[in-house]
Protein backbone atom coordinates (compact mmCIF):
# COMPACT_ATOMS: atom_id res chain seq x y z
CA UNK A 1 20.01 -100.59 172.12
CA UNK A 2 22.67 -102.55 170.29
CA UNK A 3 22.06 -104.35 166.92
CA UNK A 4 22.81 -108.19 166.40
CA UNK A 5 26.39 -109.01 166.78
CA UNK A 6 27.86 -108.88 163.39
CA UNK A 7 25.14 -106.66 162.19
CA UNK A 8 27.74 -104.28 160.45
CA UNK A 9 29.62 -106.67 158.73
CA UNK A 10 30.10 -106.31 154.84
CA UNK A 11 27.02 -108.01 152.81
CA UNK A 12 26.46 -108.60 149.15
CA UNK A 13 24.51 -105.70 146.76
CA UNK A 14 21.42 -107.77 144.68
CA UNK A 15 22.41 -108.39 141.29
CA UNK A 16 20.19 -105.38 139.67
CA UNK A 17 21.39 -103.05 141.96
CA UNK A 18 25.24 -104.38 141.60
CA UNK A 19 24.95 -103.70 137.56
CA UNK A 20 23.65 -100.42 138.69
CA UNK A 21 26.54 -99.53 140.56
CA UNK A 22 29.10 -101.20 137.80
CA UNK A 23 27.60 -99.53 134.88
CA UNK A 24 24.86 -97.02 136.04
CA UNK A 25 28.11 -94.65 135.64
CA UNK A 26 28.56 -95.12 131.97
CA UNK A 27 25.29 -95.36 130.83
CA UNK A 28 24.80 -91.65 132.25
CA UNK A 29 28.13 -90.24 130.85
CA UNK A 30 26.94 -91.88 127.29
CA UNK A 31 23.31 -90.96 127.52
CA UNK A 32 24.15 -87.06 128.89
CA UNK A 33 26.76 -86.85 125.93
CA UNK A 34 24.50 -87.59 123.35
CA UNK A 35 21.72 -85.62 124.22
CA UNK A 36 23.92 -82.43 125.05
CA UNK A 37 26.73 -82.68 122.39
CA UNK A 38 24.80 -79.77 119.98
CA UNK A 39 24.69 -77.49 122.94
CA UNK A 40 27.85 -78.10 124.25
CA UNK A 41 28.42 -74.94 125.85
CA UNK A 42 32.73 -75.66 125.86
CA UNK A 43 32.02 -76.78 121.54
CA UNK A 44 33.66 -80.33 123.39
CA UNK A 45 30.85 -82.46 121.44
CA UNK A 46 28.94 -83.05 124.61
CA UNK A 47 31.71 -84.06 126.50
CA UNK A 48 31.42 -80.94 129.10
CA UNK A 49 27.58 -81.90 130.43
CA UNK A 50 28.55 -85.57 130.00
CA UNK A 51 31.69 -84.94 132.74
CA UNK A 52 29.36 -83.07 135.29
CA UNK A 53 27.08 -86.03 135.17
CA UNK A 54 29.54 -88.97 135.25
CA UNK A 55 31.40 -87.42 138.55
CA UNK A 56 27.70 -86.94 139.85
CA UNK A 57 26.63 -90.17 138.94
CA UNK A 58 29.92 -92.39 139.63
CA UNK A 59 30.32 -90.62 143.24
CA UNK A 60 26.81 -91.44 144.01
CA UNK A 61 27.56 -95.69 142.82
CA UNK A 62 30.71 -95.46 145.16
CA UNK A 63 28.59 -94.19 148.17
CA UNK A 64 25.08 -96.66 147.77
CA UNK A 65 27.64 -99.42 147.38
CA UNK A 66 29.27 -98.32 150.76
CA UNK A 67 25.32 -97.72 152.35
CA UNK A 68 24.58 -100.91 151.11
CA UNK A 69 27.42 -103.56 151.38
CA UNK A 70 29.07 -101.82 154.30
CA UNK A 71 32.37 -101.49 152.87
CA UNK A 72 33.98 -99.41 150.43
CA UNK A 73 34.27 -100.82 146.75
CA UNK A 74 37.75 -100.85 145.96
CA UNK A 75 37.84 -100.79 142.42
CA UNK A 76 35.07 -98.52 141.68
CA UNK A 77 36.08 -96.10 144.54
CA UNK A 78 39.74 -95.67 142.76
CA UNK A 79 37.98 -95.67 139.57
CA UNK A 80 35.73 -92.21 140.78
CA UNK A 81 39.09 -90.66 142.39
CA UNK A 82 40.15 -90.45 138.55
CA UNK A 83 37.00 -89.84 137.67
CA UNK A 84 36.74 -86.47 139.67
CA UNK A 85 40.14 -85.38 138.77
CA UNK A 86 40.36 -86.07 135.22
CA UNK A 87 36.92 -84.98 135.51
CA UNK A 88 37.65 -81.96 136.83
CA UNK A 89 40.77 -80.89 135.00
CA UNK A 90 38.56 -81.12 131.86
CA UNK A 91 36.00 -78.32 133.44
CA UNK A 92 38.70 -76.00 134.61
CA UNK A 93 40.55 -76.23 131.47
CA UNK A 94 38.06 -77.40 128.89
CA UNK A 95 40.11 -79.53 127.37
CA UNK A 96 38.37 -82.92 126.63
CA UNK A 97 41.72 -84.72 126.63
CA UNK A 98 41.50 -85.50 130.41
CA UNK A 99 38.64 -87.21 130.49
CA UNK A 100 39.51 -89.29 127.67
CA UNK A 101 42.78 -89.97 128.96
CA UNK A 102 41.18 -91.72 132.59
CA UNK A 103 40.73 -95.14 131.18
CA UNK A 104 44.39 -94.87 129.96
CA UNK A 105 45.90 -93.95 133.64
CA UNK A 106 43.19 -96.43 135.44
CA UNK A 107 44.55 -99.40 133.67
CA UNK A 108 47.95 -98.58 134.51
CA UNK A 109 47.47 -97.97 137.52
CA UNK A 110 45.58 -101.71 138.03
CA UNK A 111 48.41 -103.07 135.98
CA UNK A 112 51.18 -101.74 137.69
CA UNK A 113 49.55 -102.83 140.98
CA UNK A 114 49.23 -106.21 140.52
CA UNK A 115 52.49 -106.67 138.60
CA UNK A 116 54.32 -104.52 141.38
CA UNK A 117 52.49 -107.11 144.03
CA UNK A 118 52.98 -109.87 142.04
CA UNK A 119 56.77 -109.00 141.73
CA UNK A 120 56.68 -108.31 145.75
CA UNK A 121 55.00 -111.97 146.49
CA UNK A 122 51.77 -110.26 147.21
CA UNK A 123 49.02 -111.79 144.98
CA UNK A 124 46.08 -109.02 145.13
CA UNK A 125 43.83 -110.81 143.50
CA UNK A 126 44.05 -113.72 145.69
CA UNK A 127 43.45 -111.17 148.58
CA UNK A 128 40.49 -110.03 146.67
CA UNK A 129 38.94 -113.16 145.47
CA UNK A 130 40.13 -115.77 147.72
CA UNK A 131 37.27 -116.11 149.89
CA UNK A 132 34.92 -116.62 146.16
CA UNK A 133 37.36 -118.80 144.13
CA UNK A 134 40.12 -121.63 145.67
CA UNK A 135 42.97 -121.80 143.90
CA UNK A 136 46.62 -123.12 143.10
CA UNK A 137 49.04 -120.47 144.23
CA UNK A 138 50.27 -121.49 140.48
CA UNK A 139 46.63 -120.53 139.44
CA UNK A 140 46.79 -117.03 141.42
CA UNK A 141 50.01 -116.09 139.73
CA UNK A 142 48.38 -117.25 135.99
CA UNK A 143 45.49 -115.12 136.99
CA UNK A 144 47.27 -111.75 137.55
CA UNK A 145 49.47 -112.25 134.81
CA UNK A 146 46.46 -112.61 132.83
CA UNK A 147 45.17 -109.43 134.49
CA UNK A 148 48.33 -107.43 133.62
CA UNK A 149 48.52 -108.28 130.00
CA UNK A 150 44.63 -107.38 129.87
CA UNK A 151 45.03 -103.95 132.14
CA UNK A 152 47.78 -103.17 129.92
CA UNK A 153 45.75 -103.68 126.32
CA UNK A 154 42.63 -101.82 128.21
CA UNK A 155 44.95 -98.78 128.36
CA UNK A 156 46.52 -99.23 124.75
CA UNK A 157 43.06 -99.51 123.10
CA UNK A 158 41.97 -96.49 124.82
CA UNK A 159 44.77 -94.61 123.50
CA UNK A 160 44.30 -95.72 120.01
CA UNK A 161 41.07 -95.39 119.77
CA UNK A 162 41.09 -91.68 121.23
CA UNK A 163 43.76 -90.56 118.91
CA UNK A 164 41.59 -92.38 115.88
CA UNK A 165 37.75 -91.64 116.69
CA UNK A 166 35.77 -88.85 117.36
CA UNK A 167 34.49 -87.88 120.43
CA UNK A 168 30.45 -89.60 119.26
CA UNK A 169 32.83 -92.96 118.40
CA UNK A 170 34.89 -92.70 121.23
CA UNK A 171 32.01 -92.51 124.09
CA UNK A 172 30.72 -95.81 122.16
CA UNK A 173 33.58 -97.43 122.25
CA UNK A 174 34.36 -96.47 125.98
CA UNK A 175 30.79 -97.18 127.17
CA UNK A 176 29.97 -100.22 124.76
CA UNK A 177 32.81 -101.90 123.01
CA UNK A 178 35.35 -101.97 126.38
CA UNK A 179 32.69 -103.54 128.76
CA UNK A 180 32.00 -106.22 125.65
CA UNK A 181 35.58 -106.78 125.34
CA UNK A 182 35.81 -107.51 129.38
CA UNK A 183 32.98 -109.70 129.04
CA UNK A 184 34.63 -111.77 126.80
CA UNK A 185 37.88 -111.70 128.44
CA UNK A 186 36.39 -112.77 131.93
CA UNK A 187 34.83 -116.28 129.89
CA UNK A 188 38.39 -117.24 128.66
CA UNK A 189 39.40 -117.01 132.27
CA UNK A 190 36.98 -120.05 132.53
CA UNK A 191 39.30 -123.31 131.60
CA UNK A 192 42.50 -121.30 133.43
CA UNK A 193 40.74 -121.61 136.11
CA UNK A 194 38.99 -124.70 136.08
CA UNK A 195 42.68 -126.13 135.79
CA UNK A 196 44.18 -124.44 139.01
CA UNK A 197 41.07 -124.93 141.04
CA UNK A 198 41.57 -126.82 144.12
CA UNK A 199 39.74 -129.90 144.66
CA UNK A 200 37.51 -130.09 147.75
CA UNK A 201 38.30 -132.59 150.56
CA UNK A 202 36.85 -135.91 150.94
């Protein structure tokens, strides 16, 4: 027998599991590379147990969120295609620069998108979002702008700071110090906008 009509459409995660799926991910890949970076079997400072468990654990995010919300998470689904190559290119070389190097290509990736459909007329975020937020077209544009610029200092921090810190400092700063530094970004989107927000009708 059928289910309800409209049974299958796409539904919201609860807000525990949804920062489970967002950051379930990281918190395994910093936990596993801490606990295993003495007996690193590849001498990669942990980094080699810490990849097998972050492709486990961000493939297994990507699929509950799909089980659950009945659609496929864009952002976190292109996120674990990196993931498992980068991921994987680190096992079958050992070389711990791939992994380290995936924040670097995500963000330029997610900046040249939006610039790209930005330059094309296509506002992505607006496609995203538009159903959550209202906005002035002139608030859409502001927005992925914003997102570009922020993308783009995402990937140049990563680079620096992989070139600067060891591998201990660099898992902290990946799994700690970028999330704070999005957290903090996504409140001075706040007055933006409150400014390009469009007013309800009477």
């Amino acid at each position: 027998m059928a289910g309800p009509k409209g049974s299958s459409a796409p539904r919201e995660a609860s807000p525990i599991l949804r920062l489970a799926i967002e950051f379930g991910p990281l918190v395994t890949f910093f936990v596993a590379q801490r606990q295993t970076r003495d007996v690193d079997p590849m001498d990669m400072g942990g980094l080699y147990y810490a990849t097998i468990a972050f492709m486990v654990a961000i493939s297994l995010s990507v699929v509950t969120a799909r089980l659950v919300e009945r659609r496929w998470p864009v952002v976190p689904l292109v996120t674990a295609v990196f993931v498992l190559i980068m991921g994987g290119l680190t096992l079958w070389l050992q070389d711990e620069t791939f992994i380290k190097l995936k924040p670097t290509l995500v963000n330029l990736l997610f900046a040249g998108i939006l610039l790209v459909g930005k330059l094309r007329g296509r506002l992505f975020l607006k496609v995203v979002f538009g159903e959550a937020f209202r906005l002035e077209e002139r608030g859409w544009e502001r927005l992925t702008e914003r997102f570009v610029a922020w993308f783009l200092i995402l990937a140049g921090l990563n680079e620096v700071s992989r070139a600067v810190l060891d591998t201990d400092d660099w898992t902290t700063f990946k799994t700690v110090g970028l999330p704070v530094l999005t957290f903090v970004f996504m409140l001075t989107l706040g007055p933006l906008m409150k400014q390009h927000q469009v007013s309800e009708s009477p």
